[in-house]
Protein backbone atom coordinates (compact mmCIF):
# COMPACT_ATOMS: atom_id res chain seq x y z
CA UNK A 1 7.64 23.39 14.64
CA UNK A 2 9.46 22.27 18.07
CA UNK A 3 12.17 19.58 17.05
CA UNK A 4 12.46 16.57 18.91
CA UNK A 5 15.97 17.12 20.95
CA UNK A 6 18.58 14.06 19.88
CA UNK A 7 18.91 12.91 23.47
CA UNK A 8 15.05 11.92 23.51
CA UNK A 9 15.33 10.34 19.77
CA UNK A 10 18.41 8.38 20.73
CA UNK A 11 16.51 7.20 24.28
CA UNK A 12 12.72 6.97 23.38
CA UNK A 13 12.56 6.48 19.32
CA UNK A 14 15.88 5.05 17.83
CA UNK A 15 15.33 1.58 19.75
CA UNK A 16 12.07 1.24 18.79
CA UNK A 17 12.86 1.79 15.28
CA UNK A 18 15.53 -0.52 15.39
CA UNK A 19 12.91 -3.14 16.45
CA UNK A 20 10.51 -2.28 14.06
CA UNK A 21 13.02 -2.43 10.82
CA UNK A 22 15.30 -5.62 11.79
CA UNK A 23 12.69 -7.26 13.76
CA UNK A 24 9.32 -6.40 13.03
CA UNK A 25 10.04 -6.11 9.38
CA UNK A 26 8.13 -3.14 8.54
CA UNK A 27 8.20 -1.02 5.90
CA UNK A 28 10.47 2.69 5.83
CA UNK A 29 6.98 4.26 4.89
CA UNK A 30 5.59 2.10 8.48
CA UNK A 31 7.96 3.63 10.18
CA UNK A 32 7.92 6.63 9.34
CA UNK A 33 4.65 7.10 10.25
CA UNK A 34 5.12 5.49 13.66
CA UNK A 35 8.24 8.59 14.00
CA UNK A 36 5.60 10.85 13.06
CA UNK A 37 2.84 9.95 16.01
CA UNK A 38 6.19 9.65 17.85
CA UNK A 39 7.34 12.93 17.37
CA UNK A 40 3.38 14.39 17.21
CA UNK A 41 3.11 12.70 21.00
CA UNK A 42 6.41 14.46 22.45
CA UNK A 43 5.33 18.04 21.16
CA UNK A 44 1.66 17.61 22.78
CA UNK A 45 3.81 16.30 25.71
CA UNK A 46 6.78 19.06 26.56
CA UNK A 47 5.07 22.18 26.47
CA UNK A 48 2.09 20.89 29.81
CA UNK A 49 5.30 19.15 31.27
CA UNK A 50 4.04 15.62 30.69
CA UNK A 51 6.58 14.25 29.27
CA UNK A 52 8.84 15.39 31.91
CA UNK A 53 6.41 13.43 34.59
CA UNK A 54 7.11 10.29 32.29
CA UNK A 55 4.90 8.31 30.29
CA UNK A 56 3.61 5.81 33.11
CA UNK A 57 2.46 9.02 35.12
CA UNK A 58 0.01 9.52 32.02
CA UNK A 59 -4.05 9.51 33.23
CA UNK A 60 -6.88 8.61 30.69
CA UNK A 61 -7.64 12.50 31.31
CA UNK A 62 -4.50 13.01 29.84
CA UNK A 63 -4.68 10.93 27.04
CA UNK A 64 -7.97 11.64 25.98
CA UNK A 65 -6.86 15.25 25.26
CA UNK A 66 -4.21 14.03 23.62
CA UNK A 67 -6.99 12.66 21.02
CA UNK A 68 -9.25 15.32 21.33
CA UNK A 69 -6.70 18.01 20.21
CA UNK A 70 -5.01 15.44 17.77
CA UNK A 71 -8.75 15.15 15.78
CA UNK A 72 -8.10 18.99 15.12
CA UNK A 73 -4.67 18.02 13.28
CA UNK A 74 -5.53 14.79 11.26
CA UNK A 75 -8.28 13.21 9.55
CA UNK A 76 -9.54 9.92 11.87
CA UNK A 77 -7.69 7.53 9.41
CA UNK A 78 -4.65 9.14 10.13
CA UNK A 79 -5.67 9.46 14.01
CA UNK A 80 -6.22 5.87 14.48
CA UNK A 81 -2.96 5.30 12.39
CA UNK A 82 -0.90 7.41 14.90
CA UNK A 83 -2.65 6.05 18.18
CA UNK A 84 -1.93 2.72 17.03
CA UNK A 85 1.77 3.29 16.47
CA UNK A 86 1.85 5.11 19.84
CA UNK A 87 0.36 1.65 21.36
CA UNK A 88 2.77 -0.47 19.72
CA UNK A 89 5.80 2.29 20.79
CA UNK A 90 4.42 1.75 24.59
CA UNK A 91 4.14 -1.79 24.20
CA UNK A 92 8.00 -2.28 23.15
CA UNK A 93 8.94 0.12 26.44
CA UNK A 94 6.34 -2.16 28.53
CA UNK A 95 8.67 -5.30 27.15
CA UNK A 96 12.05 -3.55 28.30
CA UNK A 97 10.85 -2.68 31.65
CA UNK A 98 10.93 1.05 30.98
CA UNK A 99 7.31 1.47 31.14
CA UNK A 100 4.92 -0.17 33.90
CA UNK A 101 1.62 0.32 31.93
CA UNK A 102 0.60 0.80 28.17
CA UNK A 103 -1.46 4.22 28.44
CA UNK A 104 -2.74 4.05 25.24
CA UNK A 105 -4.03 1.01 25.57
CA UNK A 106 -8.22 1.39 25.24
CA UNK A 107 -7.87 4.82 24.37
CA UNK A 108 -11.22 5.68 23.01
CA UNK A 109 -11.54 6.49 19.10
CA UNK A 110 -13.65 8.15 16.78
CA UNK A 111 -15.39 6.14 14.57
CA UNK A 112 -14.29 5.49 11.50
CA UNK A 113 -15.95 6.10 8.11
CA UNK A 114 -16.93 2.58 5.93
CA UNK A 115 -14.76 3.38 3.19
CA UNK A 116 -15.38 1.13 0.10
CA UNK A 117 -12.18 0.75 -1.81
CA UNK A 118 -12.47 2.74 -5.75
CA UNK A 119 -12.16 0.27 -8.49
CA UNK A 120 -12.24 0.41 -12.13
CA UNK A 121 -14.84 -1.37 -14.32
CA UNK A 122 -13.20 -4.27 -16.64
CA UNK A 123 -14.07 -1.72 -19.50
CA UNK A 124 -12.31 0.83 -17.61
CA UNK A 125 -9.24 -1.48 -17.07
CA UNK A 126 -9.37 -1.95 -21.34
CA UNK A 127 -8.74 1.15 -21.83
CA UNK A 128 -6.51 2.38 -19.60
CA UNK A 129 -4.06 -1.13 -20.26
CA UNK A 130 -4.42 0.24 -24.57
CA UNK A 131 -3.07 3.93 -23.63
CA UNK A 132 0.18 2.34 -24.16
CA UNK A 133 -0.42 1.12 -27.39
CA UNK A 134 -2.14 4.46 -28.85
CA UNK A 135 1.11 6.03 -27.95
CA UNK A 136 3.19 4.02 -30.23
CA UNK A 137 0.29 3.98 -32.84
CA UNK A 138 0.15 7.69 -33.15
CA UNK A 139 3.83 7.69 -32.62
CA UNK A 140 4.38 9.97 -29.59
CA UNK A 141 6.59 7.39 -27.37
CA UNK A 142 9.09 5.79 -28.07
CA UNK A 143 8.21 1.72 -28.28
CA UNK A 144 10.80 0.60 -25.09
CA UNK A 145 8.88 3.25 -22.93
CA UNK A 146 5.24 2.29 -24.11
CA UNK A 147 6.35 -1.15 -23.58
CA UNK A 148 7.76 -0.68 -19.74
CA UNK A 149 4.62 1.62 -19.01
CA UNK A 150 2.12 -1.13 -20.23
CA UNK A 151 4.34 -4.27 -18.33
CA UNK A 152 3.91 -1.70 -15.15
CA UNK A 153 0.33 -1.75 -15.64
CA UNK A 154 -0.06 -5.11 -16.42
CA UNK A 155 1.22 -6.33 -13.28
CA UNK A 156 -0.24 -3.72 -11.33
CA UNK A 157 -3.91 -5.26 -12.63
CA UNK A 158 -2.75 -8.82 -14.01
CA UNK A 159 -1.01 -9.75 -10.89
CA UNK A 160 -2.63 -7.43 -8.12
CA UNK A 161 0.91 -6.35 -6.55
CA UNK A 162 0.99 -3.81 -4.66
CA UNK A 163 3.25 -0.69 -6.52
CA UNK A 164 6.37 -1.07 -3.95
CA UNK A 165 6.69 -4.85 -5.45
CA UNK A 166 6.02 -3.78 -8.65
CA UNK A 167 9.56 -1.78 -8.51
CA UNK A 168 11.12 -4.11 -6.56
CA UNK A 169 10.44 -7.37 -8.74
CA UNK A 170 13.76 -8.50 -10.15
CA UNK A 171 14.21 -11.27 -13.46
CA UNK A 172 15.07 -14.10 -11.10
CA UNK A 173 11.69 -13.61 -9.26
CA UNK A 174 9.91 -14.48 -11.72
CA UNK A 175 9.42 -18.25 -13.29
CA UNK A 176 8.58 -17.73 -16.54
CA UNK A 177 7.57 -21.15 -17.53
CA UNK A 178 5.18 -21.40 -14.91
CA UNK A 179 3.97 -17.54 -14.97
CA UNK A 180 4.44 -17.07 -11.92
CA UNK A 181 6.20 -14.49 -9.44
CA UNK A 182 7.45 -14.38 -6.14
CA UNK A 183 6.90 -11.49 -4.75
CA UNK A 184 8.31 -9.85 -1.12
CA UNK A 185 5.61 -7.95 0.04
CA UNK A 186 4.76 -6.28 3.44
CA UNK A 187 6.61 -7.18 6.60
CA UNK A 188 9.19 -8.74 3.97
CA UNK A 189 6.99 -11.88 3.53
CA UNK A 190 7.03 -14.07 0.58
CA UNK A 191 4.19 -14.99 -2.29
CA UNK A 192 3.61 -16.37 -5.18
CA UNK A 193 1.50 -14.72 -7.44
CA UNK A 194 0.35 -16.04 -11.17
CA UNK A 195 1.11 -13.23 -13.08
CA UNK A 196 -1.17 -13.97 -16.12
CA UNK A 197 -1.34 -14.76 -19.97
CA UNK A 198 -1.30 -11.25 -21.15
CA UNK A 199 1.50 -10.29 -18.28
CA UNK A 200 3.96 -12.52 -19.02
CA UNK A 201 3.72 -12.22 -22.77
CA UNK A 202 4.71 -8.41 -22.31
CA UNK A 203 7.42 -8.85 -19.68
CA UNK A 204 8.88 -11.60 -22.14
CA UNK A 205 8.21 -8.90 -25.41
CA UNK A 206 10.23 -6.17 -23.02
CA UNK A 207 12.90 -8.51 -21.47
CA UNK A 208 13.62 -10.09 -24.95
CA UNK A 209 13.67 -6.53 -26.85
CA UNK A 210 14.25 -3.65 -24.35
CA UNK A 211 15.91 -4.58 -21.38
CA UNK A 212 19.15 -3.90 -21.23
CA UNK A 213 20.37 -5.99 -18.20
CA UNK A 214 17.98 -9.46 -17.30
CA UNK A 215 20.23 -11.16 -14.91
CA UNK A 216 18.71 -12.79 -11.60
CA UNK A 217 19.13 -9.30 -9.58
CA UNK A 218 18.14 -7.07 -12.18
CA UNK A 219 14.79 -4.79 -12.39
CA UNK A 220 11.58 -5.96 -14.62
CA UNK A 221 11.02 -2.39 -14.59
CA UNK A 222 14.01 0.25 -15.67
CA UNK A 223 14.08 4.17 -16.51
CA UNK A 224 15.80 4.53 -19.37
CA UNK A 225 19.28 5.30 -18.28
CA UNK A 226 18.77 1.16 -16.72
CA UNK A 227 18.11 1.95 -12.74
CA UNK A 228 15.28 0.45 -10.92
CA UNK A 229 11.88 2.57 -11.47
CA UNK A 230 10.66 4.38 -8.43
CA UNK A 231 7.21 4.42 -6.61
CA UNK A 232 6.57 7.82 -7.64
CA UNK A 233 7.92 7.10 -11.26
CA UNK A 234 4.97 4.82 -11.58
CA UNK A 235 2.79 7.34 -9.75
CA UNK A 236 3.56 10.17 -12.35
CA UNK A 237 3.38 7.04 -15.36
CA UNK A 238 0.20 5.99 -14.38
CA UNK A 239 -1.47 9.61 -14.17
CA UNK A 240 -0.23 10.12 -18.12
CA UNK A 241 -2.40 6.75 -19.13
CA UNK A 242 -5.62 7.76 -16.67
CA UNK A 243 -5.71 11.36 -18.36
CA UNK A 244 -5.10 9.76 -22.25
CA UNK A 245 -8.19 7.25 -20.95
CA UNK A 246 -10.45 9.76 -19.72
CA UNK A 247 -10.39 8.56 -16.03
CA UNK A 248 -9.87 10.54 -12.86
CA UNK A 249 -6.85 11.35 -12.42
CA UNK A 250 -6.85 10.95 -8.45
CA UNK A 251 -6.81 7.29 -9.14
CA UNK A 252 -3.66 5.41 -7.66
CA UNK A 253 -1.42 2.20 -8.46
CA UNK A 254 -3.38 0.89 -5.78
CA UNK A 255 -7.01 1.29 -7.22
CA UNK A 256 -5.49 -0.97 -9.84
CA UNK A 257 -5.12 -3.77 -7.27
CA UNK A 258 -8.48 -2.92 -5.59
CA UNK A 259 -9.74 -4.06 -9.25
CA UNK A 260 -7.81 -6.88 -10.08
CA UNK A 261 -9.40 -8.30 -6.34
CA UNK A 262 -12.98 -6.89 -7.12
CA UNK A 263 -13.29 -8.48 -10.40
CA UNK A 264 -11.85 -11.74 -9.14
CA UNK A 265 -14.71 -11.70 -6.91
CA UNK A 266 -17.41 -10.99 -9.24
CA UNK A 267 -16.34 -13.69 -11.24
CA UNK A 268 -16.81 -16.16 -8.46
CA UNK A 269 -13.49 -16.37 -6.92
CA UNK A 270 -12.86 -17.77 -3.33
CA UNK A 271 -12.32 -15.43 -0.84
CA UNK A 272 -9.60 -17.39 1.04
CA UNK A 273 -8.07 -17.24 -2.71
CA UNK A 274 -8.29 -14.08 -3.62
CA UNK A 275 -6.72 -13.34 0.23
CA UNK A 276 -3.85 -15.47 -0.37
CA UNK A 277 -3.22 -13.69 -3.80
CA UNK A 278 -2.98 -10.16 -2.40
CA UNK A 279 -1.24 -11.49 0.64
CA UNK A 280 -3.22 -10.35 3.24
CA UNK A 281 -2.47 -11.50 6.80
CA UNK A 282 -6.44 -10.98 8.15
CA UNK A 283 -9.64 -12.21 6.34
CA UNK A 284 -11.23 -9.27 7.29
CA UNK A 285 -8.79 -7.09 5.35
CA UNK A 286 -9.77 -8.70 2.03
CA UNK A 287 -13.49 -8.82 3.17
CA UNK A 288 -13.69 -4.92 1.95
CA UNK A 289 -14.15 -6.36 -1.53
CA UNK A 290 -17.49 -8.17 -1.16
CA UNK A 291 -19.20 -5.46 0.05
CA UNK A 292 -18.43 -4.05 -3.55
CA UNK A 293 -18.70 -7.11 -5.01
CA UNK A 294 -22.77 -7.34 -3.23
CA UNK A 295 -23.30 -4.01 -4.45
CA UNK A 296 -22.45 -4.82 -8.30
CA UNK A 297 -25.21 -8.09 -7.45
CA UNK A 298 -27.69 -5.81 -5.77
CA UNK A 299 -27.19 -3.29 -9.11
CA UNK A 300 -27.41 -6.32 -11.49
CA UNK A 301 -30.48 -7.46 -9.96
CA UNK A 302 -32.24 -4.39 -9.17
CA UNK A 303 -32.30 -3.62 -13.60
CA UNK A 304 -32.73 -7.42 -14.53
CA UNK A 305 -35.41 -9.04 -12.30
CA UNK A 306 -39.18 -8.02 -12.84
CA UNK A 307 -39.90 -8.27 -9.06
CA UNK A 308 -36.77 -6.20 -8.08
């Protein structure tokens, strides 16, 4: 694979991440997917000599090989992903005055695939949040482990964060007379989020019995040597409590989240609610969840009602 020289990351990338970490807030994994259409872009570019003709010299032609011969590289997910970071790229250059014209702007996609988001039922959930508990039953984990592993899970599905605030909740985020957290979430922005009954009574069994450090800027959630659990740490925790359940293991952190939503919903929660809770920006990102949410309705009425 061709390497992007350091002249053109330094000129047409470093900027632009600069803007996108210290001004645009994102997250390392956002931009490091916006490097990677970046750097995807350049090596389509180089070898035909379009980069060399500049960017604003780009035709539609142009770009819509660019797409064409991208499809054969990356799902459409990942396509519309990498188009969209090239947009936003352009647009910053458009802002400086280095570019004239945006030529990805109205490039035309693929359509993407209605994805419904995976969920686990509430019996499901039950089981998976007890795997915890079996361990120190049957004696195969050691209690401060089981403990942290069932407070990770617990405010995976109790308080619907996302796994990356999960890791990064410290003691002083959280109230603990009021339950609730406040959580930094994507483009660095501030929540609260109730954390729950159950929740709170664990994180107050593990801060009280197996934390070793609970000051303001300490970690709810430790290894044991007492540094800050990782993403993938949780990753590789959660996969040891899907198998003990019986559940696939493909499922994610983030399927945990998709449930805590989904069963807010089926239990008549407000979708501007259950929006604010997961701290999405757009309606229409939490909107995903009533299409499940009419299916489980559509199922319920389809074995209950004689005219169904």
């Amino acid at each position: 694979m061709i390497e992007v020289p350091p002249e053109i990351v330094a000129e047409w990338w470093t900027p632009f991440a600069e803007h996108l970490a210290l001004e645009r807030r994102c997250s390392a994994y956002t931009v490091r997917n916006y490097r990677q259409a970046f750097e995807d872009f350049w090596r389509w570019a180089q070898p035909a000599g379009v980069w060399a003709r500049g960017v604003d010299a780009l035709e539609s032609r142009e770009v819509r090989d660019f797409v064409i011969e991208a499809r054969g590289r990356f799902d459409r997910r990942t396509l519309h992903n990498h188009v969209s970071g090239l947009r936003t790229w352009a647009k910053f250059w458009q802002r400086r005055g280095q570019l004239q014209r945006n030529p990805f702007a109205g490039v035309p996609l693929p359509k993407l695939e209605k994805r419904l988001p995976q969920f686990l039922t509430e019996e499901q959930m039950k089981r998976l949040l007890l795997g915890p508990q079996r361990l120190i039953e049957n004696g195969s984990e050691r209690p401060e482990i089981a403990w942290r592993d069932r407070l990770a899970t617990e405010l995976l599905y109790g308080g619907g964060l996302r796994v990356s605030e999960v890791v990064g909740l410290n003691y002083g985020a959280v109230d603990m007379a009021s339950g609730v957290a406040r959580v930094v979430g994507k483009g660095r922005k501030e929540r609260l989020c109730p954390l729950g009954k159950v929740a709170l009574a664990v994180l107050t069994k593990v801060r009280n019995e197996f934390s070793q450090r609970v000051g303001p800027d300490d970690p709810v959630l430790t290894n044991p040597n007492g540094t800050r659990m990782t993403v993938r740490a949780v990753q590789l925790m959660l996969k040891r409590y899907l198998a003990l359940a019986e559940l696939p293991l493909e499922l994610t952190p983030h399927k945990l989240r998709h449930s805590y939503a989904t069963h807010l919903l089926n239990a008549g929660a407000d979708l501007r609610l259950v929006q604010e809770l997961l701290g999405h920006a757009l309606l229409t990102t939490t909107q995903v969840y009533t299409h499940v949410s009419v299916a489980r309705l559509r199922e319920i009425y389809a074995k209950a009602h004689p005219r169904a």
